[in-house]
Structure formats: structure tokens, C-alpha cells
ModelCIF file with pLDDT and N, C-alpha, C, O atoms, coordinates in Angstrom:
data_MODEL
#
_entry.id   MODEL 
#
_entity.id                         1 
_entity.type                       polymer 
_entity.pdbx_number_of_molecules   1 
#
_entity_poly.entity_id                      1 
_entity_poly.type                           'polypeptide(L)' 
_entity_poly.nstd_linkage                   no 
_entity_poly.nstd_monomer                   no 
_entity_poly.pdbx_seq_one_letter_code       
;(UNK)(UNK)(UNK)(UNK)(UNK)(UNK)(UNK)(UNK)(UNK)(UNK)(UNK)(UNK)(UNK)(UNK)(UNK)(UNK)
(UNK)(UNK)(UNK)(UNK)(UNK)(UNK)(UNK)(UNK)(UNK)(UNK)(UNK)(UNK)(UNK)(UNK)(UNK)(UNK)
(UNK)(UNK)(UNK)(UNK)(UNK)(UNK)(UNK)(UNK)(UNK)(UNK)(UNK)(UNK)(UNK)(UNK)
;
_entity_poly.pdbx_seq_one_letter_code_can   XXXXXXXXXXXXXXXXXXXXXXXXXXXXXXXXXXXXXXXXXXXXXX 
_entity_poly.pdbx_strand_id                 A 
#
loop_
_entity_poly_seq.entity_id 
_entity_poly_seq.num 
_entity_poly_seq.mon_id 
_entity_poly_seq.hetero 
1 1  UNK n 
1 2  UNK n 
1 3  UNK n 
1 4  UNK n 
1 5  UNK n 
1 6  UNK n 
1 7  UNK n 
1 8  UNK n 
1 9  UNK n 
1 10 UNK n 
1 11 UNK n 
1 12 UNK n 
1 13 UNK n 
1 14 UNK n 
1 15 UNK n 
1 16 UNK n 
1 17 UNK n 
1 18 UNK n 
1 19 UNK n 
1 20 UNK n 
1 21 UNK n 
1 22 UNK n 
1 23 UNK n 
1 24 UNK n 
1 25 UNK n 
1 26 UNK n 
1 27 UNK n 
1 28 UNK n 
1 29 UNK n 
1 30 UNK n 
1 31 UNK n 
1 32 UNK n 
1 33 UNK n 
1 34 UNK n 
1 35 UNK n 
1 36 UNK n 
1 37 UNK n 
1 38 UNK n 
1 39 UNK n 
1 40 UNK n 
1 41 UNK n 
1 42 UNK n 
1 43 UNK n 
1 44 UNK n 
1 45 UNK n 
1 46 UNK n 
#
_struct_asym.id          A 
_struct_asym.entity_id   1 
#
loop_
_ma_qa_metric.id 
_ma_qa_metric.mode 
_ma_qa_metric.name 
_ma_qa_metric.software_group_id 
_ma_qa_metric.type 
1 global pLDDT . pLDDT 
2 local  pLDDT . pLDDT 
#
_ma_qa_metric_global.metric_id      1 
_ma_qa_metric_global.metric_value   96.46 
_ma_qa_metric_global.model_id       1 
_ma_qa_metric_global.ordinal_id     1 
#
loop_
_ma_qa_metric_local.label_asym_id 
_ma_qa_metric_local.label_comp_id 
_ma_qa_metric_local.label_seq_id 
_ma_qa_metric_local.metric_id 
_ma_qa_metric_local.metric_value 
_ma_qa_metric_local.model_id 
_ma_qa_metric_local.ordinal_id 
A UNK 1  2 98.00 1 1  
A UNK 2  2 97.00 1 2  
A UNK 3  2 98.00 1 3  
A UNK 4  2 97.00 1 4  
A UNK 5  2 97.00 1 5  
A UNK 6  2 96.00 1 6  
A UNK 7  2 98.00 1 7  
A UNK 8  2 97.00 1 8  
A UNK 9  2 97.00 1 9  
A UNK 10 2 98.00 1 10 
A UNK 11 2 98.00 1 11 
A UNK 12 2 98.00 1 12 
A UNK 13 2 98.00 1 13 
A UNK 14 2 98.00 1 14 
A UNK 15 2 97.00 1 15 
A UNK 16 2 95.00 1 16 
A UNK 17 2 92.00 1 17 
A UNK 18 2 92.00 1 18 
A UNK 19 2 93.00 1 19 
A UNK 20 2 93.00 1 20 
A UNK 21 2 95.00 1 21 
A UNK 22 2 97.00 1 22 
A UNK 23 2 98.00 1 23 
A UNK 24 2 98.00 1 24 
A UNK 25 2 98.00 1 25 
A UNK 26 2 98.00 1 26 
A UNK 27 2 98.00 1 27 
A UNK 28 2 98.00 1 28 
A UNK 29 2 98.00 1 29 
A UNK 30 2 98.00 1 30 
A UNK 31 2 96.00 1 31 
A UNK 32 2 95.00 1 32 
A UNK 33 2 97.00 1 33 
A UNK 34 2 96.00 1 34 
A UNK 35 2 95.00 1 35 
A UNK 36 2 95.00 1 36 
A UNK 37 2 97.00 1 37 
A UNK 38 2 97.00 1 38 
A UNK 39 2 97.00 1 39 
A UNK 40 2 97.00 1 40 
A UNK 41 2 97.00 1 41 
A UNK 42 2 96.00 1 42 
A UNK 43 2 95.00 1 43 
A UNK 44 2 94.00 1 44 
A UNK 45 2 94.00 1 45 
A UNK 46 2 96.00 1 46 
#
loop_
_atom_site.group_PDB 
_atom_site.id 
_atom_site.type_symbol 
_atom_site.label_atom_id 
_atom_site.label_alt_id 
_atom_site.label_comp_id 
_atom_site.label_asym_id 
_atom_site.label_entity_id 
_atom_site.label_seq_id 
_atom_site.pdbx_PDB_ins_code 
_atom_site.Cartn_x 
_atom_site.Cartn_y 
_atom_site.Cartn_z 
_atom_site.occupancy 
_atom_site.B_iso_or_equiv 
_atom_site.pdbx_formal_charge 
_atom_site.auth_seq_id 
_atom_site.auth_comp_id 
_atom_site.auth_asym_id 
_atom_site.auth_atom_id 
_atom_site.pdbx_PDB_model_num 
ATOM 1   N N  . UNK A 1 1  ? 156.714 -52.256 134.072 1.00 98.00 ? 1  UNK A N  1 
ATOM 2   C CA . UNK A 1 1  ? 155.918 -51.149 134.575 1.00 98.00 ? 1  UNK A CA 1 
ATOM 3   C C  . UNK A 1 1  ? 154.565 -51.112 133.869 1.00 98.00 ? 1  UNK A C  1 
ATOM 4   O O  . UNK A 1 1  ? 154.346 -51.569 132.747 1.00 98.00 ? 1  UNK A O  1 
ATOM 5   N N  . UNK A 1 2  ? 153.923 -50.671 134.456 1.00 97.00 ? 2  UNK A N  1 
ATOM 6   C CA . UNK A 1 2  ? 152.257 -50.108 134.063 1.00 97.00 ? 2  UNK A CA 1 
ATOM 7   C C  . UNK A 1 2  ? 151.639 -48.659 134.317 1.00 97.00 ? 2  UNK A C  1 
ATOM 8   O O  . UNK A 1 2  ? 151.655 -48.059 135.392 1.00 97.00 ? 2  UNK A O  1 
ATOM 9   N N  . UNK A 1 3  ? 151.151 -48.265 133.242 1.00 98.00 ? 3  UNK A N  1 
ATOM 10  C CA . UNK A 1 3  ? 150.702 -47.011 133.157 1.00 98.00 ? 3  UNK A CA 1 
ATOM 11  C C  . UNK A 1 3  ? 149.310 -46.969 133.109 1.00 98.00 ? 3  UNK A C  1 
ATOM 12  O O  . UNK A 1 3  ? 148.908 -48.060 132.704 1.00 98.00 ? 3  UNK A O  1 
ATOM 13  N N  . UNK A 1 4  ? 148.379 -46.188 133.343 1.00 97.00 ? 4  UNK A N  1 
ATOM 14  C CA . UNK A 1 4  ? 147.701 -45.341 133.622 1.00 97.00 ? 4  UNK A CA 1 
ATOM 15  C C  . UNK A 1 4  ? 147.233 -45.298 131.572 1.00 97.00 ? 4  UNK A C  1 
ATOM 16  O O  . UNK A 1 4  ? 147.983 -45.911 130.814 1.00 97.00 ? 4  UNK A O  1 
ATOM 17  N N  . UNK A 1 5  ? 146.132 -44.619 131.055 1.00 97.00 ? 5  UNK A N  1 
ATOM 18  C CA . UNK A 1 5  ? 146.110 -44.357 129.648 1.00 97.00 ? 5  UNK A CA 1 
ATOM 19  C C  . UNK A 1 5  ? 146.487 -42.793 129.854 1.00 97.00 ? 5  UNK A C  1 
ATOM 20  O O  . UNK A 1 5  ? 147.053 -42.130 128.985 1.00 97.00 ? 5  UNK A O  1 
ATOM 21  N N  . UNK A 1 6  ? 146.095 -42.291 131.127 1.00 96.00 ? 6  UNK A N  1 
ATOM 22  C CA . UNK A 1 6  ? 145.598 -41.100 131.007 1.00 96.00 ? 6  UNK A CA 1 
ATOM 23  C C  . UNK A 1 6  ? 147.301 -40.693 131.446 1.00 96.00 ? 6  UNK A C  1 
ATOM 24  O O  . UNK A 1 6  ? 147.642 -39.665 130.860 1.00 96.00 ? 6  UNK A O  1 
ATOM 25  N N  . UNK A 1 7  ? 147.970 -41.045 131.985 1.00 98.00 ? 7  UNK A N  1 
ATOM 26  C CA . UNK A 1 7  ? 149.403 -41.099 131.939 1.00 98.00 ? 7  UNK A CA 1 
ATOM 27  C C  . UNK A 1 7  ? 150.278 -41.236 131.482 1.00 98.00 ? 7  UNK A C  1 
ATOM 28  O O  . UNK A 1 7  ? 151.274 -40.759 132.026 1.00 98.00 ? 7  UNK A O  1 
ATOM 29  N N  . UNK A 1 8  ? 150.404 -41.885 130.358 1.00 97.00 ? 8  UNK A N  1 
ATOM 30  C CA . UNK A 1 8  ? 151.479 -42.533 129.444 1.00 97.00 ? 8  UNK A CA 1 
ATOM 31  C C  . UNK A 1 8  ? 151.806 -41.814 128.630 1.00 97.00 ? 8  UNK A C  1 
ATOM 32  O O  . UNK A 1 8  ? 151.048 -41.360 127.773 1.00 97.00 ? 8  UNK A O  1 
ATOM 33  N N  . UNK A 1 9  ? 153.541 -41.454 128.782 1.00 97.00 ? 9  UNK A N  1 
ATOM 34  C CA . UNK A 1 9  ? 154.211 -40.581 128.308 1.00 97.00 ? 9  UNK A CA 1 
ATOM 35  C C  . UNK A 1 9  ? 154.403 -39.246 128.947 1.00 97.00 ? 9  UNK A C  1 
ATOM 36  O O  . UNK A 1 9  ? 155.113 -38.382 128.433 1.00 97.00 ? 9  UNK A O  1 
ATOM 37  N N  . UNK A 1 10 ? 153.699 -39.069 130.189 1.00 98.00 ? 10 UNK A N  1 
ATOM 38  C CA . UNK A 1 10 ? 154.005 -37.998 130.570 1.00 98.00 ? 10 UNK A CA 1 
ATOM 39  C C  . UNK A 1 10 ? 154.341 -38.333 132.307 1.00 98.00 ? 10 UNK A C  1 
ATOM 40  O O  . UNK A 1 10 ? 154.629 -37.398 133.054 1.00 98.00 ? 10 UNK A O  1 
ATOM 41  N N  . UNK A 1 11 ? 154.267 -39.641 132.772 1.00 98.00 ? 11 UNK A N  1 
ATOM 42  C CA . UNK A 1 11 ? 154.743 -40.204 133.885 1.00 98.00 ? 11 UNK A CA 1 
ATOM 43  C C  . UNK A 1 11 ? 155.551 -41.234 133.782 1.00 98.00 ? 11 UNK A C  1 
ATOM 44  O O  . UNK A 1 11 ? 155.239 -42.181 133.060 1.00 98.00 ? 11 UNK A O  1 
ATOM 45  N N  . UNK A 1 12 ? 156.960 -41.213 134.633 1.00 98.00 ? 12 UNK A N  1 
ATOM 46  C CA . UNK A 1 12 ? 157.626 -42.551 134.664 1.00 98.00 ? 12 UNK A CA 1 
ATOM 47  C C  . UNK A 1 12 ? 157.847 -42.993 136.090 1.00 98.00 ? 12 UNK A C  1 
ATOM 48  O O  . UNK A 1 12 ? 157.944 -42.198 137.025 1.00 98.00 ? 12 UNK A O  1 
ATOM 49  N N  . UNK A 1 13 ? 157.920 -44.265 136.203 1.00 98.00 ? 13 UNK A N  1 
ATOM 50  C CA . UNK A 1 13 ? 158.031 -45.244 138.186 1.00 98.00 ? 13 UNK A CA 1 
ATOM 51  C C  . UNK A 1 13 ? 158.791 -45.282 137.423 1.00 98.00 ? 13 UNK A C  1 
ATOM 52  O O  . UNK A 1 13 ? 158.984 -45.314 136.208 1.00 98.00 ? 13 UNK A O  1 
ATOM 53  N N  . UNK A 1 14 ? 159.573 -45.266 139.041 1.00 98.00 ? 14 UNK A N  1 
ATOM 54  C CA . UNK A 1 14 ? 161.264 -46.144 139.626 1.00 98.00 ? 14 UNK A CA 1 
ATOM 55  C C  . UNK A 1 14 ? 161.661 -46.356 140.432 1.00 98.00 ? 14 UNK A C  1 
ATOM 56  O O  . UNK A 1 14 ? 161.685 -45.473 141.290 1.00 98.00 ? 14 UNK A O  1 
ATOM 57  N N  . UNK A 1 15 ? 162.259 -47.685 140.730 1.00 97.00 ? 15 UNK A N  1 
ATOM 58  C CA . UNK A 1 15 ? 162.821 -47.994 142.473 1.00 97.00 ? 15 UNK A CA 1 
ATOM 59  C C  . UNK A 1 15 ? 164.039 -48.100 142.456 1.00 97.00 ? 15 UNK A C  1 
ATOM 60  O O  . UNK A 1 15 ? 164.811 -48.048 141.499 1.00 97.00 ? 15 UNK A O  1 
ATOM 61  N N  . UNK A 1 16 ? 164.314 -48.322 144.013 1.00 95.00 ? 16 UNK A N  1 
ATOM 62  C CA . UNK A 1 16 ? 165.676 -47.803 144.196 1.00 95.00 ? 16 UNK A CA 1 
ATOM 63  C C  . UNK A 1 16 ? 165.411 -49.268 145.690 1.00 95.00 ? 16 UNK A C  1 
ATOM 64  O O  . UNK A 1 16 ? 165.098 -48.940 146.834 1.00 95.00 ? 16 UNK A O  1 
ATOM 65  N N  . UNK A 1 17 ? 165.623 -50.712 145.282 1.00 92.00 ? 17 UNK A N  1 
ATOM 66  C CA . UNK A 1 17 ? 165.211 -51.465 146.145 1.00 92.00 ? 17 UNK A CA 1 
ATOM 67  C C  . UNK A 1 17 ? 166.500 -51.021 147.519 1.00 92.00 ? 17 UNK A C  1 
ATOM 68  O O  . UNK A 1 17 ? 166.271 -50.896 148.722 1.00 92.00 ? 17 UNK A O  1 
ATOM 69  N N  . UNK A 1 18 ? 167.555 -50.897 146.941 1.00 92.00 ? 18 UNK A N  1 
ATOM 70  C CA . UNK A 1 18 ? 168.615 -50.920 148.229 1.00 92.00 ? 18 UNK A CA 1 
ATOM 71  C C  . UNK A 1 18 ? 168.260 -49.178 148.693 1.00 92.00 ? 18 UNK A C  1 
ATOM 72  O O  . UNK A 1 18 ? 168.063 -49.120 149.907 1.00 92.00 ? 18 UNK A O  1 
ATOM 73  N N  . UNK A 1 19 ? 168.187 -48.312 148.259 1.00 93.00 ? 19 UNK A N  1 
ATOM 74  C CA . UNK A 1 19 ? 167.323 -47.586 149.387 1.00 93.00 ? 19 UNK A CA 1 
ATOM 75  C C  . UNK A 1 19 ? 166.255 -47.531 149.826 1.00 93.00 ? 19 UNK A C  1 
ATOM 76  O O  . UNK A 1 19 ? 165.966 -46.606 150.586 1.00 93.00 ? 19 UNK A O  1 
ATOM 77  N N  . UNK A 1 20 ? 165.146 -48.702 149.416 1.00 93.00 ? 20 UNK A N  1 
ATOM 78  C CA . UNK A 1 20 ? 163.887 -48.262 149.742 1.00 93.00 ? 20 UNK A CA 1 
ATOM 79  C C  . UNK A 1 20 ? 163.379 -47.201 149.481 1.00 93.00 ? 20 UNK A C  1 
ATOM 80  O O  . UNK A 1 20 ? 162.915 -46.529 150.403 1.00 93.00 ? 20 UNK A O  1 
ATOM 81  N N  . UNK A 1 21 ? 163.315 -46.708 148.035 1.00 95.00 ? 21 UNK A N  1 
ATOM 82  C CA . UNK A 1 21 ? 162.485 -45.459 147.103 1.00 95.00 ? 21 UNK A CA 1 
ATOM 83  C C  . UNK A 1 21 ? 161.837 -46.033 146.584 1.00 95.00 ? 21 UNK A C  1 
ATOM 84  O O  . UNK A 1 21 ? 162.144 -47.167 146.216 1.00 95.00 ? 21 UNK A O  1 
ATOM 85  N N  . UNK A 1 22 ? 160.603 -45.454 146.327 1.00 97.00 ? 22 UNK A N  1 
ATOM 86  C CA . UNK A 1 22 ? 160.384 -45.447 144.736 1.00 97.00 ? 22 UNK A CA 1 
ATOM 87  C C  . UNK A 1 22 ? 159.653 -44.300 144.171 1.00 97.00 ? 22 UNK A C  1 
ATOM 88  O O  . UNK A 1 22 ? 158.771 -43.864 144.911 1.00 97.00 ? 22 UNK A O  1 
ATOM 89  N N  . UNK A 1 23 ? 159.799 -43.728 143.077 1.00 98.00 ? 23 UNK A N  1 
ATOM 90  C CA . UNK A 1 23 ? 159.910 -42.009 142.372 1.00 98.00 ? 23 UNK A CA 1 
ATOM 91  C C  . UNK A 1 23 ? 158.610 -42.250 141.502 1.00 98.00 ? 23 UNK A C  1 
ATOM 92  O O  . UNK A 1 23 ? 158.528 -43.240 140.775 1.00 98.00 ? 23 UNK A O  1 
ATOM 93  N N  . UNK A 1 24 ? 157.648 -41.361 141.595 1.00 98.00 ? 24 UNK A N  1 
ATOM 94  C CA . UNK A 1 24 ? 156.864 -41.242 140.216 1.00 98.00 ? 24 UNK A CA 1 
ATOM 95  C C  . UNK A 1 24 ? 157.224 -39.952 139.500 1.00 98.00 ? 24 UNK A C  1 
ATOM 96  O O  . UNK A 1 24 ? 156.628 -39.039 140.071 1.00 98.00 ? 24 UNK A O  1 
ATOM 97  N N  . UNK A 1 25 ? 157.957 -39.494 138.478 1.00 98.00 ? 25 UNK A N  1 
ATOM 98  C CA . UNK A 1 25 ? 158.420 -38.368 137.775 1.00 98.00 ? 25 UNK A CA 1 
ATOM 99  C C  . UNK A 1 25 ? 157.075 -38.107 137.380 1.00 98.00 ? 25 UNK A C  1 
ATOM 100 O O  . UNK A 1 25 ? 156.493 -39.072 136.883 1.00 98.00 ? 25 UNK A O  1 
ATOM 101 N N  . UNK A 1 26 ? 156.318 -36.840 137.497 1.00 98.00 ? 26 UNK A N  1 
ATOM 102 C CA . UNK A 1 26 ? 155.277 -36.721 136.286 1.00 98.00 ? 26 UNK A CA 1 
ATOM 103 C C  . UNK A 1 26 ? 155.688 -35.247 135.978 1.00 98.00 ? 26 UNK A C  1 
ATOM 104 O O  . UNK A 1 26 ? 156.226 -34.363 136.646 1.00 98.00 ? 26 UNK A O  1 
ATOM 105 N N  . UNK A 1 27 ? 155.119 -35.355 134.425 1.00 98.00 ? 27 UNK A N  1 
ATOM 106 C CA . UNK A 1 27 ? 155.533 -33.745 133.673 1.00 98.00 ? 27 UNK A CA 1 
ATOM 107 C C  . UNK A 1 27 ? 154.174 -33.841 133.158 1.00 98.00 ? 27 UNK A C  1 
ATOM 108 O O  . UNK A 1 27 ? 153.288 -34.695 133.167 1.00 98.00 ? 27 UNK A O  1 
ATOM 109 N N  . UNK A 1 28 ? 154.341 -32.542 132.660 1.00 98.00 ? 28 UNK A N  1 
ATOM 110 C CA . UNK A 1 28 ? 153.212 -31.817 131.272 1.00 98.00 ? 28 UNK A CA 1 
ATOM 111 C C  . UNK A 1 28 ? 151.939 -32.467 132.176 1.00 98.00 ? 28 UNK A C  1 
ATOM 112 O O  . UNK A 1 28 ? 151.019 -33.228 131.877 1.00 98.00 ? 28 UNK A O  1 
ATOM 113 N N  . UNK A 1 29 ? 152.306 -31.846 133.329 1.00 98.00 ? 29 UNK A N  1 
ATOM 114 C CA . UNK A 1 29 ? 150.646 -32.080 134.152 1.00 98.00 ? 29 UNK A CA 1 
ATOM 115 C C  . UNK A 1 29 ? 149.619 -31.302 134.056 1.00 98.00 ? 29 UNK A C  1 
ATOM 116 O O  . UNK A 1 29 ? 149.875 -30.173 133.639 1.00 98.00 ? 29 UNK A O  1 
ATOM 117 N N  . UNK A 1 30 ? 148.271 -31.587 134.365 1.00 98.00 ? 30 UNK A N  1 
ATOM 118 C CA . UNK A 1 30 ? 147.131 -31.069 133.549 1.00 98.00 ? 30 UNK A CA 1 
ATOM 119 C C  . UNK A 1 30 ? 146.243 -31.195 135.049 1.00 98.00 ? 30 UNK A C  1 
ATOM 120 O O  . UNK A 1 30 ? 146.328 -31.984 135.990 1.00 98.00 ? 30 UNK A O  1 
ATOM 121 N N  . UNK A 1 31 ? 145.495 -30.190 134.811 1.00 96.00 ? 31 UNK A N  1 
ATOM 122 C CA . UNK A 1 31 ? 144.037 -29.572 136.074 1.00 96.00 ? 31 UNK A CA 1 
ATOM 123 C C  . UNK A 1 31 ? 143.835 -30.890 136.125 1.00 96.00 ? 31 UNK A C  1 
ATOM 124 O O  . UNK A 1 31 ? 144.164 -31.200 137.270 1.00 96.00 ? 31 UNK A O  1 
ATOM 125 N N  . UNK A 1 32 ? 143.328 -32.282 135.298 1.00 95.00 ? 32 UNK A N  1 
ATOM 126 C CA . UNK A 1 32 ? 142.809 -33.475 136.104 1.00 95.00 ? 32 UNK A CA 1 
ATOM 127 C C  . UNK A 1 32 ? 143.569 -34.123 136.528 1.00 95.00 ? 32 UNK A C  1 
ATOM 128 O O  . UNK A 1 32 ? 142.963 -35.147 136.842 1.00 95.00 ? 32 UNK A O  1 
ATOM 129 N N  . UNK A 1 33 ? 145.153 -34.292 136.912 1.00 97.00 ? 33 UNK A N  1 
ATOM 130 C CA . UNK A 1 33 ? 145.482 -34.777 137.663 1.00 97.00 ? 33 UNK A CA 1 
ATOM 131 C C  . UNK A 1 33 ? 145.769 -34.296 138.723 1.00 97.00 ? 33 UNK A C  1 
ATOM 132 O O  . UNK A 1 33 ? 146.754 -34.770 139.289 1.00 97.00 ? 33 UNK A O  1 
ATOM 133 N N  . UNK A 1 34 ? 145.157 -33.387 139.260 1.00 96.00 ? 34 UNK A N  1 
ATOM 134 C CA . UNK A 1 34 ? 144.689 -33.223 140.671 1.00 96.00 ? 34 UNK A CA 1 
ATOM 135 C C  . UNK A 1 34 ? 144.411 -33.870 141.449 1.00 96.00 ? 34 UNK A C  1 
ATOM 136 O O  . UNK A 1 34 ? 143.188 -33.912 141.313 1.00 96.00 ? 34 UNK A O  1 
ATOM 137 N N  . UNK A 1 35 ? 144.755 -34.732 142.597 1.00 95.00 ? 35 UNK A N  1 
ATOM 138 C CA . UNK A 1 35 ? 144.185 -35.585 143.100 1.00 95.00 ? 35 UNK A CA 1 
ATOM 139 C C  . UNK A 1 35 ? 145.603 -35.791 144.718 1.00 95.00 ? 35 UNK A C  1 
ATOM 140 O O  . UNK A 1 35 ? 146.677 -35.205 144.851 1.00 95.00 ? 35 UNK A O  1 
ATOM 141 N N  . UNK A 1 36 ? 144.877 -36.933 145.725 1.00 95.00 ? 36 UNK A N  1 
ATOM 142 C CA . UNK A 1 36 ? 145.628 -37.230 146.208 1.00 95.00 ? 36 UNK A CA 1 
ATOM 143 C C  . UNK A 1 36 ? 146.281 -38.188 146.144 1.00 95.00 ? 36 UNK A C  1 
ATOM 144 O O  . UNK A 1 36 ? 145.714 -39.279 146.197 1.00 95.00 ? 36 UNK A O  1 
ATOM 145 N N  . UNK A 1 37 ? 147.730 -38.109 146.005 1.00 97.00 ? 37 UNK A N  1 
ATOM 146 C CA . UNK A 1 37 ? 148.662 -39.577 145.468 1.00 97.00 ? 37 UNK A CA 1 
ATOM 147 C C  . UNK A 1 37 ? 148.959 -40.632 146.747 1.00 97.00 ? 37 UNK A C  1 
ATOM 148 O O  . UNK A 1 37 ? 149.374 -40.354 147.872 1.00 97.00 ? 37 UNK A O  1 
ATOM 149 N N  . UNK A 1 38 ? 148.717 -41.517 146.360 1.00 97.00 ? 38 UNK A N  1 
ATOM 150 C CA . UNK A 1 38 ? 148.878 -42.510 147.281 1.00 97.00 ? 38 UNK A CA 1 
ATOM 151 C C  . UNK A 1 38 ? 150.280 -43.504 146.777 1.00 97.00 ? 38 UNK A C  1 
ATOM 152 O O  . UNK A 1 38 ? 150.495 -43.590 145.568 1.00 97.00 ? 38 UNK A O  1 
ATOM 153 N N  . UNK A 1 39 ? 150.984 -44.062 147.530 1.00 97.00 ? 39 UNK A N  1 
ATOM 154 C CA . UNK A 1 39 ? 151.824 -45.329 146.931 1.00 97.00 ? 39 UNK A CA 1 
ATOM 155 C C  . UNK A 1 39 ? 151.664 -46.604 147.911 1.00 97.00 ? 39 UNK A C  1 
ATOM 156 O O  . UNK A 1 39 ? 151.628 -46.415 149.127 1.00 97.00 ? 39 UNK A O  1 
ATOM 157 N N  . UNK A 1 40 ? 151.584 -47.669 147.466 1.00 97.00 ? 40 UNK A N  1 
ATOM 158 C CA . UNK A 1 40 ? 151.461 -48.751 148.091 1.00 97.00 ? 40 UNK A CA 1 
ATOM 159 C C  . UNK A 1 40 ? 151.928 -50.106 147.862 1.00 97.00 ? 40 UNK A C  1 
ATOM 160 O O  . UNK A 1 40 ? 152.527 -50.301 146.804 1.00 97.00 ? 40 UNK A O  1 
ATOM 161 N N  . UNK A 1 41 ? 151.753 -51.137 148.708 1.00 97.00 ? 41 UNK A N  1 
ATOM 162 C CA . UNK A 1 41 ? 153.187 -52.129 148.590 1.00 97.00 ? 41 UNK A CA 1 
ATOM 163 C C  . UNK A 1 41 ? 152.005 -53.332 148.553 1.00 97.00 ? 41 UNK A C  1 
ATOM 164 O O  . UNK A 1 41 ? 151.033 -53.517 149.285 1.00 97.00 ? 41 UNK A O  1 
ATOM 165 N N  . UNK A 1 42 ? 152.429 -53.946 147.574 1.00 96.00 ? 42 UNK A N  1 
ATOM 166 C CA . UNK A 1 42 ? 151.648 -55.855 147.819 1.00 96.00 ? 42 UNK A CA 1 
ATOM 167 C C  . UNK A 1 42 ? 152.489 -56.790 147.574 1.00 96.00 ? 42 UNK A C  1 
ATOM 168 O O  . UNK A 1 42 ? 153.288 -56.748 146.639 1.00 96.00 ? 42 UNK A O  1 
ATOM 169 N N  . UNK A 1 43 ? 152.385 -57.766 148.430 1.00 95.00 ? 43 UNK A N  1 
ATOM 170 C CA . UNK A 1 43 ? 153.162 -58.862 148.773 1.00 95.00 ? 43 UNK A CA 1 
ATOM 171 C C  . UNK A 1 43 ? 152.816 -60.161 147.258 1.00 95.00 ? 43 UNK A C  1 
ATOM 172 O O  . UNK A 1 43 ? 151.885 -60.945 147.075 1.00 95.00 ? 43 UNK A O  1 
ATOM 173 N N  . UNK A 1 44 ? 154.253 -59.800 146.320 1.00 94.00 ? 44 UNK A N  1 
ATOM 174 C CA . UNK A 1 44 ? 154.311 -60.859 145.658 1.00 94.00 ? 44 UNK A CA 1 
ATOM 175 C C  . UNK A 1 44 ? 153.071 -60.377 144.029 1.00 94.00 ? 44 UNK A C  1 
ATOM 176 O O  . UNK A 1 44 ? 153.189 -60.926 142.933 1.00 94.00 ? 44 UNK A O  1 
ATOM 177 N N  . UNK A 1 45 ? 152.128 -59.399 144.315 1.00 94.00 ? 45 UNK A N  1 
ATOM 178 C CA . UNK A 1 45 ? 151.402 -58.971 143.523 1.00 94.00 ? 45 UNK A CA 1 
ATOM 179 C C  . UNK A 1 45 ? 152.364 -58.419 141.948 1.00 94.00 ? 45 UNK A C  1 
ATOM 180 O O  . UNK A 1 45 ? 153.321 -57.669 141.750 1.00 94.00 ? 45 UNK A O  1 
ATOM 181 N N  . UNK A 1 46 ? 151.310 -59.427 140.928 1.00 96.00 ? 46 UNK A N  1 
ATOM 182 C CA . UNK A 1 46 ? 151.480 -59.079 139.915 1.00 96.00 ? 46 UNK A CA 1 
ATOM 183 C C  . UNK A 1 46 ? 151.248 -57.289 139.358 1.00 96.00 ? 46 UNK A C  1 
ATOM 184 O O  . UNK A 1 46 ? 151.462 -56.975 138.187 1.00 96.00 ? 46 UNK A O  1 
#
């Protein structure tokens, strides 16, 4: 996994390949992470 600086420790990813999920948990969220979340898929991408 890879984090974010401005994230780390207060967000965790996880998939769930045989259901086709995947979860971003975030806590101890703060006014700048306001934003709109996007998730997205790349083929084979590091």
C-alpha cells in the first residue's frame, strides 16, 4: 500500500478481490480533507 504524507496514520486501503471492494477507512479527519474522492483501476500499474 501507499499513502498520501498528509494521510498516514489516519487512513487505511483494502480489497476484497472476490467481492470486488475496495474500502478507504479514514479517521481523525480534518477541514482539508474535504474534497471529492475518486477510486480508480489501472491495468497491471505499479
Amino acid at each position: 500500500t501507499k499513502y498520501a504524507d498528509s494521510v498516514k496514520g489516519r487512513f487505511t486501503i483494502s480489497r476484497d478481490n472476490a467481492k470486488n471492494t475496495v474500502t478507504l477507512q479514514m479517521s481523525r479527519l480534518k477541514p482539508e480533507d474535504t474534497a471529492v474522492y475518486f477510486c480508480a483501476a489501472a491495468f497491471m500499474r505499479d
